[in-house]
Protein backbone atom coordinates (compact mmCIF):
# COMPACT_ATOMS: atom_id res chain seq x y z
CA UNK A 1 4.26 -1.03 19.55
CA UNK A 2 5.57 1.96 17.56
CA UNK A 3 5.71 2.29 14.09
CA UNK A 4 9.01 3.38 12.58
CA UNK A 5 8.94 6.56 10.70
CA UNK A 6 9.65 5.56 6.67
CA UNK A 7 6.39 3.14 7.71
CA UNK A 8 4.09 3.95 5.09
CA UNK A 9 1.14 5.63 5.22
CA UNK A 10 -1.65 4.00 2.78
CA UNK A 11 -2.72 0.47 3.41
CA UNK A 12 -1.88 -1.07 0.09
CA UNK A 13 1.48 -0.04 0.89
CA UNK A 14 1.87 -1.85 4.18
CA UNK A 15 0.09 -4.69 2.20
CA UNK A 16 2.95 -4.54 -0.63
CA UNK A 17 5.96 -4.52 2.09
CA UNK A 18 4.76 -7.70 3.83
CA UNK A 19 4.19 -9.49 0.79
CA UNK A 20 6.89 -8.21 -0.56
CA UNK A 21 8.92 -9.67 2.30
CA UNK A 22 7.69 -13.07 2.42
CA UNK A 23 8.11 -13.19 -1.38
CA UNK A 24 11.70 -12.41 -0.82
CA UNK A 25 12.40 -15.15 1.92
CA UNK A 26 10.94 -17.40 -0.85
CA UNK A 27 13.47 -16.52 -3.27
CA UNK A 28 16.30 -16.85 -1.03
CA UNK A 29 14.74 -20.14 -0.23
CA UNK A 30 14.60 -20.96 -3.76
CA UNK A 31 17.50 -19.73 -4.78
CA UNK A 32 19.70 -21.08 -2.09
CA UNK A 33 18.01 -24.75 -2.05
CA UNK A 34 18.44 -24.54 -5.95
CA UNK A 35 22.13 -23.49 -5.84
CA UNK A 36 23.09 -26.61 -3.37
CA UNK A 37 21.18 -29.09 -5.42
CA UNK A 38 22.84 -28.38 -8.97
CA UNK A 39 26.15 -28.37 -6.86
CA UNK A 40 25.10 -31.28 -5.19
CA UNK A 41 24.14 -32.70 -8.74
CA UNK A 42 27.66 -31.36 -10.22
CA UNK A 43 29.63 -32.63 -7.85
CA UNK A 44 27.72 -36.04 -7.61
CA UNK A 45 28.10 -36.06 -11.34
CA UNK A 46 31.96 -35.32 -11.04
CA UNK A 47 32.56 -38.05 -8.75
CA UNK A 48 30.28 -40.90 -10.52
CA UNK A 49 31.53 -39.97 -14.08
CA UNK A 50 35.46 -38.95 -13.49
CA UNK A 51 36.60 -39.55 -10.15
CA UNK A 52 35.39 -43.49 -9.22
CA UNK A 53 36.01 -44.26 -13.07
CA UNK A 54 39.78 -42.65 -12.28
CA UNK A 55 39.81 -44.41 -8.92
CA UNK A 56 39.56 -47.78 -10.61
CA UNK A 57 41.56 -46.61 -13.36
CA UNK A 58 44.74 -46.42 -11.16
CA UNK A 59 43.95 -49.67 -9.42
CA UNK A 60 43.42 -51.18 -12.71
CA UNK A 61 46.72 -49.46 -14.17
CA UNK A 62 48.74 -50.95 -10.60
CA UNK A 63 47.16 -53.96 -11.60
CA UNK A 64 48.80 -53.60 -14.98
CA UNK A 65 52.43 -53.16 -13.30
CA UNK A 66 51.86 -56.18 -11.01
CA UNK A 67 51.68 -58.28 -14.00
CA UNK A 68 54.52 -56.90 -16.08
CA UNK A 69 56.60 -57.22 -12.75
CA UNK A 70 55.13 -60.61 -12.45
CA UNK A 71 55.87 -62.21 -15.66
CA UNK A 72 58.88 -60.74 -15.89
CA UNK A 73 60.06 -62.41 -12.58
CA UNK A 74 58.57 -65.88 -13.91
CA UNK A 75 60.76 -65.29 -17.34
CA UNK A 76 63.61 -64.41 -15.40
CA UNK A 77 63.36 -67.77 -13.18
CA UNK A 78 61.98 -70.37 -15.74
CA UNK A 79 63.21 -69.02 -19.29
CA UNK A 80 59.90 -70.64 -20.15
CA UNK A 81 58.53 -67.40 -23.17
CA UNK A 82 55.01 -67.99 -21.45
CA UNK A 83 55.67 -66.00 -18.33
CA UNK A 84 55.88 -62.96 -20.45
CA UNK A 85 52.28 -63.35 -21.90
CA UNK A 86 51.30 -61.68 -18.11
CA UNK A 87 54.47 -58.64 -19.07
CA UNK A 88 52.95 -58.34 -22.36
CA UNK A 89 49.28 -57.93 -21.85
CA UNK A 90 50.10 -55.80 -18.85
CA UNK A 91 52.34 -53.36 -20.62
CA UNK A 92 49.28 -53.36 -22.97
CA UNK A 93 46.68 -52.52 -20.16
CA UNK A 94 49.07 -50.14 -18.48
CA UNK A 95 49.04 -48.38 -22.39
CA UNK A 96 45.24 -47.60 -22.63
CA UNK A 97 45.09 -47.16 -18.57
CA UNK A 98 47.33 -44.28 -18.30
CA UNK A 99 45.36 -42.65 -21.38
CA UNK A 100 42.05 -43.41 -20.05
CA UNK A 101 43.57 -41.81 -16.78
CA UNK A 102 44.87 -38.81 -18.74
CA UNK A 103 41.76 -38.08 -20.27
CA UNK A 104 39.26 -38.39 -17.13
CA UNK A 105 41.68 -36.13 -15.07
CA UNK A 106 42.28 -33.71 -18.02
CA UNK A 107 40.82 -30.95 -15.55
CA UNK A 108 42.83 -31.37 -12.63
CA UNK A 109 46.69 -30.01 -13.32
CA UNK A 110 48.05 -31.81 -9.96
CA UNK A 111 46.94 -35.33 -11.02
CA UNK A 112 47.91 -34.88 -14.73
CA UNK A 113 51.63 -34.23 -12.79
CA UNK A 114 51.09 -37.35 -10.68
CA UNK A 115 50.29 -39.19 -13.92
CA UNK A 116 53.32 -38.45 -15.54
CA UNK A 117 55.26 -39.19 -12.54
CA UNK A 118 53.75 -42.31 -12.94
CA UNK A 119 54.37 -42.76 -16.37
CA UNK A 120 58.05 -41.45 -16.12
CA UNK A 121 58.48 -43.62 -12.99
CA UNK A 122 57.18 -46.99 -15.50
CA UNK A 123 59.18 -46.02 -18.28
CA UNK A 124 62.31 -45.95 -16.05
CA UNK A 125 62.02 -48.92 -13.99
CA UNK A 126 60.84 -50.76 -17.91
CA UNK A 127 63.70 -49.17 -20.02
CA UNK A 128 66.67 -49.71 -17.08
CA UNK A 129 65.50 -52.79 -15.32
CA UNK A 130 62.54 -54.80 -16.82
CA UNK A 131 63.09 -54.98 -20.50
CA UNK A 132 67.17 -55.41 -20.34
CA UNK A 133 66.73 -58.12 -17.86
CA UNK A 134 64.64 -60.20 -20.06
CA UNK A 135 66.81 -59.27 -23.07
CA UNK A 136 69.99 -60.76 -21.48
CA UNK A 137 68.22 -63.79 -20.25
CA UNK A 138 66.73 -64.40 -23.76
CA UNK A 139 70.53 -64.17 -24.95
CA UNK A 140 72.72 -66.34 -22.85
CA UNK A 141 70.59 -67.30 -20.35
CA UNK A 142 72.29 -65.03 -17.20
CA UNK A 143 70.52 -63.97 -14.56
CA UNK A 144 70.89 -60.04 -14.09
CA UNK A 145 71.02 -58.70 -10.57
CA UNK A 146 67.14 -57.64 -9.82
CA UNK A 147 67.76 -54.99 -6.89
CA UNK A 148 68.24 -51.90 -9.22
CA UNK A 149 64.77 -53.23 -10.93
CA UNK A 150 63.14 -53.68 -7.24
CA UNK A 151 63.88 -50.03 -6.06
CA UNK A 152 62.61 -48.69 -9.36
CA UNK A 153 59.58 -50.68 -9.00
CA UNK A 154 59.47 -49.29 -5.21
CA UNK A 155 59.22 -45.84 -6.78
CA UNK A 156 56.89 -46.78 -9.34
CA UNK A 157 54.44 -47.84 -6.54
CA UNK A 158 55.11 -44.81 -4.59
CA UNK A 159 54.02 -42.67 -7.86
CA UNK A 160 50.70 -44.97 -8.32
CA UNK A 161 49.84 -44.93 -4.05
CA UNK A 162 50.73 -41.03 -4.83
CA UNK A 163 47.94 -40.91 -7.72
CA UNK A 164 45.81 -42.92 -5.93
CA UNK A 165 45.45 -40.98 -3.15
CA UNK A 166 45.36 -37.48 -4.64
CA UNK A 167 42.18 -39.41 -6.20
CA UNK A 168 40.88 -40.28 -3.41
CA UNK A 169 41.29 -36.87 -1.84
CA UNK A 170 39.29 -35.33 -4.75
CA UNK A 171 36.38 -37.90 -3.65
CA UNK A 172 36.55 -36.97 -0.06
CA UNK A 173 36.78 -33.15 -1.02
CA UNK A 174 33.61 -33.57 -2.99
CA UNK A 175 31.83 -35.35 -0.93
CA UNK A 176 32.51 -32.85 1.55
CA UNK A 177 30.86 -29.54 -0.77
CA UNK A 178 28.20 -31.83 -0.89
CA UNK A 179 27.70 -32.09 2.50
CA UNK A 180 28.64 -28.47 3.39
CA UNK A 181 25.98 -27.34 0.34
CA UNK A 182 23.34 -29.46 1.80
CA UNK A 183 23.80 -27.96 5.54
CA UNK A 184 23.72 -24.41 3.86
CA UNK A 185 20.77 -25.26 2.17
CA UNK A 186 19.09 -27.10 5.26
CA UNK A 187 19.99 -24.19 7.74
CA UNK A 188 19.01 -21.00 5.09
CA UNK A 189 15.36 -23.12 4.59
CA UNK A 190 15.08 -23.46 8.50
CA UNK A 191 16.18 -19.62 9.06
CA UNK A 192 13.76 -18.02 6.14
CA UNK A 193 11.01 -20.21 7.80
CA UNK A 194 11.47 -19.11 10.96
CA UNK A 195 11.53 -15.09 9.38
CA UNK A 196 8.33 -15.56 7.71
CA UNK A 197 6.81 -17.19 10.49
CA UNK A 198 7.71 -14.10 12.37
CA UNK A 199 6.92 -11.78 9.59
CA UNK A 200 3.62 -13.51 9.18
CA UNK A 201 2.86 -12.84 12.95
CA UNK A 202 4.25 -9.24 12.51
CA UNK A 203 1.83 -9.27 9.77
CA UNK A 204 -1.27 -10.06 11.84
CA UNK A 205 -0.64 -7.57 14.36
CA UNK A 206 0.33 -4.56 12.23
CA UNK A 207 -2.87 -5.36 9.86
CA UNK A 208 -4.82 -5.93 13.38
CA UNK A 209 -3.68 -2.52 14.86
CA UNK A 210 -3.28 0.16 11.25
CA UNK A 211 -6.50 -1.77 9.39
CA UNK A 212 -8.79 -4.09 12.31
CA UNK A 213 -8.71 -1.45 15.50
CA UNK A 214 -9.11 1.82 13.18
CA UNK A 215 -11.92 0.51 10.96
CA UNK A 216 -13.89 -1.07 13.68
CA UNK A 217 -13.41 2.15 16.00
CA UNK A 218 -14.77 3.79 12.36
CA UNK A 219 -17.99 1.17 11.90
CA UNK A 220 -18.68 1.96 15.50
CA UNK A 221 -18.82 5.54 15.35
CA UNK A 222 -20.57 5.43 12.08
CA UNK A 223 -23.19 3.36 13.55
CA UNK A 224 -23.99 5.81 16.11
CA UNK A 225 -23.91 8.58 13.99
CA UNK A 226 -26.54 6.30 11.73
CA UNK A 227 -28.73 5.68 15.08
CA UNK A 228 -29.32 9.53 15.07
CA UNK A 229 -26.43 10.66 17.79
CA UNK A 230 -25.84 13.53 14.98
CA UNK A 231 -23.50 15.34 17.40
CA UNK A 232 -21.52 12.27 17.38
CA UNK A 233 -17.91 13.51 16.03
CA UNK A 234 -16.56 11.00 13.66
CA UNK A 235 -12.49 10.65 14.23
CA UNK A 236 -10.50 9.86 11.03
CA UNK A 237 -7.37 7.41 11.97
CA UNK A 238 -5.27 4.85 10.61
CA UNK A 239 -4.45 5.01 7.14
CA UNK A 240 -4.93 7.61 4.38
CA UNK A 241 -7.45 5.01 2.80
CA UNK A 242 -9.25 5.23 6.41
CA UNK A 243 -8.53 8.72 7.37
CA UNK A 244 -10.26 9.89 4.30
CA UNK A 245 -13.11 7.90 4.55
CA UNK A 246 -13.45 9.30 8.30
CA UNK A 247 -12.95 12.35 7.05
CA UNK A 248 -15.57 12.26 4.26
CA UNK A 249 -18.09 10.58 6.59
CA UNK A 250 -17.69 13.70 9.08
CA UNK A 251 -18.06 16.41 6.24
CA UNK A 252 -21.74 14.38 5.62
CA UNK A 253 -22.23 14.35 9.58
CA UNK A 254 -21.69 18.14 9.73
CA UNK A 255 -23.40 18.48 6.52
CA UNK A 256 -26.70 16.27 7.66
CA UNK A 257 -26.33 18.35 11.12
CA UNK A 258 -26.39 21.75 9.22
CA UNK A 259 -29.31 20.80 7.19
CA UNK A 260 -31.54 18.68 9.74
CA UNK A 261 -30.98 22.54 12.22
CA UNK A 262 -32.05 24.54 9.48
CA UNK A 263 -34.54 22.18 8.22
CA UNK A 264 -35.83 22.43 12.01
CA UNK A 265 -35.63 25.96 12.07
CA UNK A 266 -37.53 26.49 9.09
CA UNK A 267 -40.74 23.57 10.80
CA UNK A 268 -40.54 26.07 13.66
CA UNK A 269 -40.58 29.53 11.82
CA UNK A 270 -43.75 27.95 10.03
CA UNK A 271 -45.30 26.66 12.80
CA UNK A 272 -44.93 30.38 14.25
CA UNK A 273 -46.72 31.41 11.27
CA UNK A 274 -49.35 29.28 11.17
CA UNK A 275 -49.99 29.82 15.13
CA UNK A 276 -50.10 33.39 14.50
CA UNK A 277 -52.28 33.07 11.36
CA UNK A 278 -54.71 31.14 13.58
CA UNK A 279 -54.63 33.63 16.20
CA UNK A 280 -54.88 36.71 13.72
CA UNK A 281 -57.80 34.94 12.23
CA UNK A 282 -59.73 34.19 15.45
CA UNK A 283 -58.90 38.10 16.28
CA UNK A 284 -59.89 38.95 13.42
CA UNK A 285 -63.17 37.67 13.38
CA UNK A 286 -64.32 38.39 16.59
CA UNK A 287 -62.79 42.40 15.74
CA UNK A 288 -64.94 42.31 12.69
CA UNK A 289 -67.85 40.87 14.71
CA UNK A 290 -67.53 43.42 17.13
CA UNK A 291 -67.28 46.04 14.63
CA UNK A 292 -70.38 44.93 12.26
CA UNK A 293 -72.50 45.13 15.79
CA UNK A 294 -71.11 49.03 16.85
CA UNK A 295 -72.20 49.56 12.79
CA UNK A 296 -75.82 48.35 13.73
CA UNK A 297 -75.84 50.16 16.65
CA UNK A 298 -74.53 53.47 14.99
CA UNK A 299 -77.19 53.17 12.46
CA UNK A 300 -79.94 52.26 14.96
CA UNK A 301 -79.27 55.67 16.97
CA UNK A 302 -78.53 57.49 13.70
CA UNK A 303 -82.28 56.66 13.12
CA UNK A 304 -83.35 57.46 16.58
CA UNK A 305 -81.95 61.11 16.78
CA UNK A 306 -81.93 62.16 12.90
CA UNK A 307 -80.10 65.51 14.37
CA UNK A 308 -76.49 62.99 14.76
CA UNK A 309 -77.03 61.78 11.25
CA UNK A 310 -74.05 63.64 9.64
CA UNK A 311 -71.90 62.27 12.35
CA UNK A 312 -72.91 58.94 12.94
CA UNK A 313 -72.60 58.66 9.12
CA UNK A 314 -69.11 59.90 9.44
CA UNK A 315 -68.35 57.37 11.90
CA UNK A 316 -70.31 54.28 10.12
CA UNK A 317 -68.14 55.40 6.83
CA UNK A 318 -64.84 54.96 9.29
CA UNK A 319 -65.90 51.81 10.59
CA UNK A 320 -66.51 50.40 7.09
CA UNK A 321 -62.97 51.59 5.91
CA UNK A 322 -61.33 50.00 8.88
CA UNK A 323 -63.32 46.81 8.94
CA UNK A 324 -62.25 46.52 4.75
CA UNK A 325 -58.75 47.02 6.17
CA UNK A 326 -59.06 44.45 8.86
CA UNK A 327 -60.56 41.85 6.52
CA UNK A 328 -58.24 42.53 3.67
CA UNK A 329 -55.12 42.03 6.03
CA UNK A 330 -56.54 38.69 7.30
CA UNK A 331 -58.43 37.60 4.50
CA UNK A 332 -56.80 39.54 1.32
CA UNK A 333 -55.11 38.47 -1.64
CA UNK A 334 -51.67 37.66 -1.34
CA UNK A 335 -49.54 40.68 -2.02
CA UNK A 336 -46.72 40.11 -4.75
CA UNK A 337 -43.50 41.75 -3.30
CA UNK A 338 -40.46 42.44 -5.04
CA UNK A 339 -37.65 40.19 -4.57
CA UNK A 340 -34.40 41.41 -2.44
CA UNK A 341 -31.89 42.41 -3.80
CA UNK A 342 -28.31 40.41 -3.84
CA UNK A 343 -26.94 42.20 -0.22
CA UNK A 344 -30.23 41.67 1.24
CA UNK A 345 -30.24 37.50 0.13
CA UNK A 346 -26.51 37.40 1.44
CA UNK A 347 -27.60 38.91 4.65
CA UNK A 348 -30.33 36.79 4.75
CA UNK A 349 -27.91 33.71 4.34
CA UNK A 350 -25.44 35.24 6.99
CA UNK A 351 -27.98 35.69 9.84
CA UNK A 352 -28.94 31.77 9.16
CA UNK A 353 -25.60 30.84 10.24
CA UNK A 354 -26.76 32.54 14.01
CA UNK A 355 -29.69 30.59 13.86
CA UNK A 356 -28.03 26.96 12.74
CA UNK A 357 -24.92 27.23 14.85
CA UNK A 358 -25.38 30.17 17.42
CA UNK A 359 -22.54 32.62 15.67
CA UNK A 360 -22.96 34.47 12.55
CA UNK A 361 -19.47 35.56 10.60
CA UNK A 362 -18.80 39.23 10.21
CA UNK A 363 -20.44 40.38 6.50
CA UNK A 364 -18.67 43.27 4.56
CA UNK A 365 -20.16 44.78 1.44
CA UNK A 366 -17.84 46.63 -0.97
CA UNK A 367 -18.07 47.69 -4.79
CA UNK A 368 -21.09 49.15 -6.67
CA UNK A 369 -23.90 47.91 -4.22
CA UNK A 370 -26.22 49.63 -6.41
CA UNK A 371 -25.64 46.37 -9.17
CA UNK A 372 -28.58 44.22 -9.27
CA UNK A 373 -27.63 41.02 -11.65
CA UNK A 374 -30.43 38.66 -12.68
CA UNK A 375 -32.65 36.43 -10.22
CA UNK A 376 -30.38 33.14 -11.62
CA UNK A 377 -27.38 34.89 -11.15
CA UNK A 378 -28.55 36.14 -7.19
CA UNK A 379 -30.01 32.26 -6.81
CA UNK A 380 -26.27 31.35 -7.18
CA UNK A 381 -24.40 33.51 -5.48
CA UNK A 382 -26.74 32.68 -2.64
CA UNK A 383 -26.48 29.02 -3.09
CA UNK A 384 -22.46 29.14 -2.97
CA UNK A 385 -22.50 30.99 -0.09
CA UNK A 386 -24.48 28.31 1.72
CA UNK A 387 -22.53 25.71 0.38
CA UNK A 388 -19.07 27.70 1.20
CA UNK A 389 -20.55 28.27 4.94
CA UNK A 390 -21.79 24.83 5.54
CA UNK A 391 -18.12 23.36 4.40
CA UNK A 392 -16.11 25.89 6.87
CA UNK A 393 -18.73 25.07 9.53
CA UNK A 394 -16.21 22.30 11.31
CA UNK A 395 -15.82 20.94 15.07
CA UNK A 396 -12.91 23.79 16.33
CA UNK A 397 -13.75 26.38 13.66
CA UNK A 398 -16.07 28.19 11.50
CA UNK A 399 -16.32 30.83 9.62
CA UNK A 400 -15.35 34.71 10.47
CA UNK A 401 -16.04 36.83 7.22
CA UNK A 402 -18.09 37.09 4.29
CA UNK A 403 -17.22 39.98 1.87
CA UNK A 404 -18.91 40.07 -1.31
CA UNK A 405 -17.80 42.69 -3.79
CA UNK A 406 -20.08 43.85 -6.72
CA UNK A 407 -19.12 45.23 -9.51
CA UNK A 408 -20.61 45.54 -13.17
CA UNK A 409 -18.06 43.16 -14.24
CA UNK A 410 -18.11 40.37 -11.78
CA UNK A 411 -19.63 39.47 -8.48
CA UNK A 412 -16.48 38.05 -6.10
CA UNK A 413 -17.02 36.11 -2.92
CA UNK A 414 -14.54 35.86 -0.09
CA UNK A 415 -14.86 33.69 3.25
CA UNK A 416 -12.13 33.95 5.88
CA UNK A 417 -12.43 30.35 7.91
CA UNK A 418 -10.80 29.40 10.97
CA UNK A 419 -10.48 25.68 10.15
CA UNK A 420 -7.82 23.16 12.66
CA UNK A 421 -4.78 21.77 10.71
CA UNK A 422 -6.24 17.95 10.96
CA UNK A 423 -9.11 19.41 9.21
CA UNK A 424 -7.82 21.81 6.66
CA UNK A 425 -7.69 18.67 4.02
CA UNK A 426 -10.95 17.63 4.15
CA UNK A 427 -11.96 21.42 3.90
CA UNK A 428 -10.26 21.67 0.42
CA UNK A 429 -12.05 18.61 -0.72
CA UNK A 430 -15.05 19.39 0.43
CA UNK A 431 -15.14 22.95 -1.04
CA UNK A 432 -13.72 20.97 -4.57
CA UNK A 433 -16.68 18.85 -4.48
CA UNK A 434 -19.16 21.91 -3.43
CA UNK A 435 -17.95 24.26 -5.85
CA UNK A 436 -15.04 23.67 -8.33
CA UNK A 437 -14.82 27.56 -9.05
CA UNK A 438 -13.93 27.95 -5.86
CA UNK A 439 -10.16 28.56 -5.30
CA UNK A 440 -8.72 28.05 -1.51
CA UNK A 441 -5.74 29.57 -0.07
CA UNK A 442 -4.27 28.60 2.99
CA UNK A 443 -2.85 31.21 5.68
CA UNK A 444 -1.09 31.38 8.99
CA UNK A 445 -4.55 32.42 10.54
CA UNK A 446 -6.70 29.99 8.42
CA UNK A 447 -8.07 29.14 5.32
CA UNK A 448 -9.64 31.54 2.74
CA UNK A 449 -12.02 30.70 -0.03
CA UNK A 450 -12.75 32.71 -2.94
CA UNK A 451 -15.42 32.52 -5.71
CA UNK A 452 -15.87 34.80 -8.85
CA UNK A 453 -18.72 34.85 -10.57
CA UNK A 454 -18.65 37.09 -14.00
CA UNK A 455 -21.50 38.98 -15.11
């Protein structure tokens, strides 16, 4: 698997993006779901409040004509004035029904048309057919021709089936969003499931592989670097949280390593000593023995032939000097030596570097070499200079120069490192945590560190 480039680099990054993502197919989730349900809950509202009240409305309102027609067909027949109590309460019902329509369809300007269709279409086939009809039977008792009042009544049905089913269209058309909202809601649920299913499986193996695999190849070679395998290298990988911990645990390897050699070094230079003390005391005994006994004997034949007197003297006299020599060289008081001076300590500290890791950098010694600052002042230079050495001391590089410069002014440090470009980061760090004087410049042919130390 490859990561993409714009991938980030730190953990908590990666960490942020896939929660990030999943948080976002939630919303949409949310979102989407909540969007179909208040539609759903609109339109559901829309159709149980307005449109089935309006439905029943216009039945009730056909209802209304039915009657009027009725009773006004009964008047028309019988003359009896009871057949128009059906006219009259129907023109009544019709009345309130057509504004009860009015106002539940004030929204919709294609049914308010249809409603006055309606109304216009009532009015007509009342005004021209219904109401003169019953006035000229009420007079002389004729019977009017009824087939202008029929096809006016024909039309007046058309208008209310019209109403009706622009009504019923509304239903069906909200029905329908609801459906259609539902399905959009059902299938963007299903679709951000199945995303962060797969982002959660993405998930797993990108935290497995940048996180799992880097910091248990880490633990491992930690561990063997803890069982004593010093010369284990410890390879920083994965993220930046991980590469700098790798990178910090292999300054501390190197570190440990420098320190354990010349701790090692120094066990063996003393055993040296002590081996040849031992030695120089056993040879120095038996030489002083040996040397006592050619006394005796001197003095025995200086007695024997009193002419050799004056020369066996001047040999006894020798012997005595050189035995005093002998036992003050093996046995003497310790001899209180000057310290060395500042170019002598940083020479010192340069040939270590041959000792600890088989190459010594090249030293150069400029300035007023004749300076000699105070013993703190040479204890520090000497000190930075390990600590500056021991940093640049990294797998593929090292060290190449040391130049100190000494003036009256200021003593100035410079070390020229050949360091690997993986590595020149954990250099910096680890010279900022050695020595925050320190300044580090980085060139073409390496890195160079300089420290100034004012006098």
């Amino acid at each position: 698997m490859t990561i993409p480039r714009f991938w980030p680099r730190t953990l908590r990054w990666r960490v942020f993006l896939l929660v990030a993502g999943l948080l976002v197919l939630l919303t949409v989730t949310s979102v989407v779901t909540t969007a179909a349900r208040v539609h759903v809950s609109d339109v559901g509202s829309r159709v149980r409040d307005t449109l089935r009240p309006a439905q029943t409305a216009v039945a009730a309102l056909g209802k209304g004509y039915v009657d009027m027609e009725t009773g006004e067909r009964g008047f028309l027949l019988t003359r009896d004035p009871q057949f128009l109590q059906p006219y009259d309460s129907g023109k009544a019902a019709v009345t309130e029904t057509e504004s009860n329509i009015a106002r539940l369809l004030a929204g919709d300007a294609e049914s308010i048309t249809l409603l006055d269709e309606v109304r216009a279409a009532g009015a007509a086939w009342r005004t021209q057919a219904a109401e003169p009809a019953i006035a000229l039977a009420r007079q002389d008792g004729t019977l009017a021709d009824n087939q202008p009042g029929k096809a006016l009544f024909d039309t007046l049905r058309a208008r209310l089936a019209a109403l009706q089913n622009r009504i019923d269209q509304l239903i069906e058309a909200g029905l329908a969003s609801s459906r259609r909202a539902n399905a959009v809601a059902n299938v963007t649920t299903g679709v951000c499931v199945g995303l962060a299913l797969v982002l959660g499986l993405a998930s797993a193996v990108i935290l497995r592989r940048s996180l799992a695999a880097p910091l248990n190849r880490l633990v491992a070679q930690v561990r063997e670097v803890s069982g004593g395998d010093l010369h284990r290298t410890v390879e920083a990988a994965g993220p930046d949280e991980l590469t700098r911990l790798g990178e910090a645990v292999e300054a501390m390897r190197v570190r440990i390593l420098s320190e354990s050699e010349q701790v090692a070094a120094a066990a063996n230079r003393i055993a040296r000593l002590e081996e040849t003390d031992r030695i120089a005391r056993t040879l120095g005994d038996t030489a002083i023995r040996r040397l006592y006994g050619i006394t005796l004997d001197l003095q025995s034949a200086a007695a024997r032939f009193p002419r050799s007197g004056p020369v066996m003297a001047t040999a006894i006299s020798g012997i005595d000097r050189t035995i005093s020599a002998l036992r003050t060289s093996v046995y003497g008081t310790a001899v209180t030596r000057p310290r060395p001076a500042l170019r002598a300590q940083v020479s010192e500290v340069v040939e270590e570097m041959e000792t600890t890791h088989g190459r010594a950098p090249g030293l150069v010694l400029t300035g007023d070499l004749d300076v000699a600052p105070p013993e703190e002042v040479v204890a520090e230079v000497t000190q930075v200079l390990r600590d500056l050495l021991r940093v640049a001391a990294v797998p593929g590089g090292g060290a190449e120069e040391v130049e100190l410069v000494l003036s009256d002014q200021a003593i100035r440090l410079r070390v020229t490192c050949v360091v690997p470009d993986e590595r020149v980061a954990g250099v910096e760090r680890a010279v900022a945590e050695a020595s925050g004087d320190a300044v580090v410049r980085r060139d073409p042919a390496g890195v160079t560190v300089e420290w100034r130390r004012p006098l």
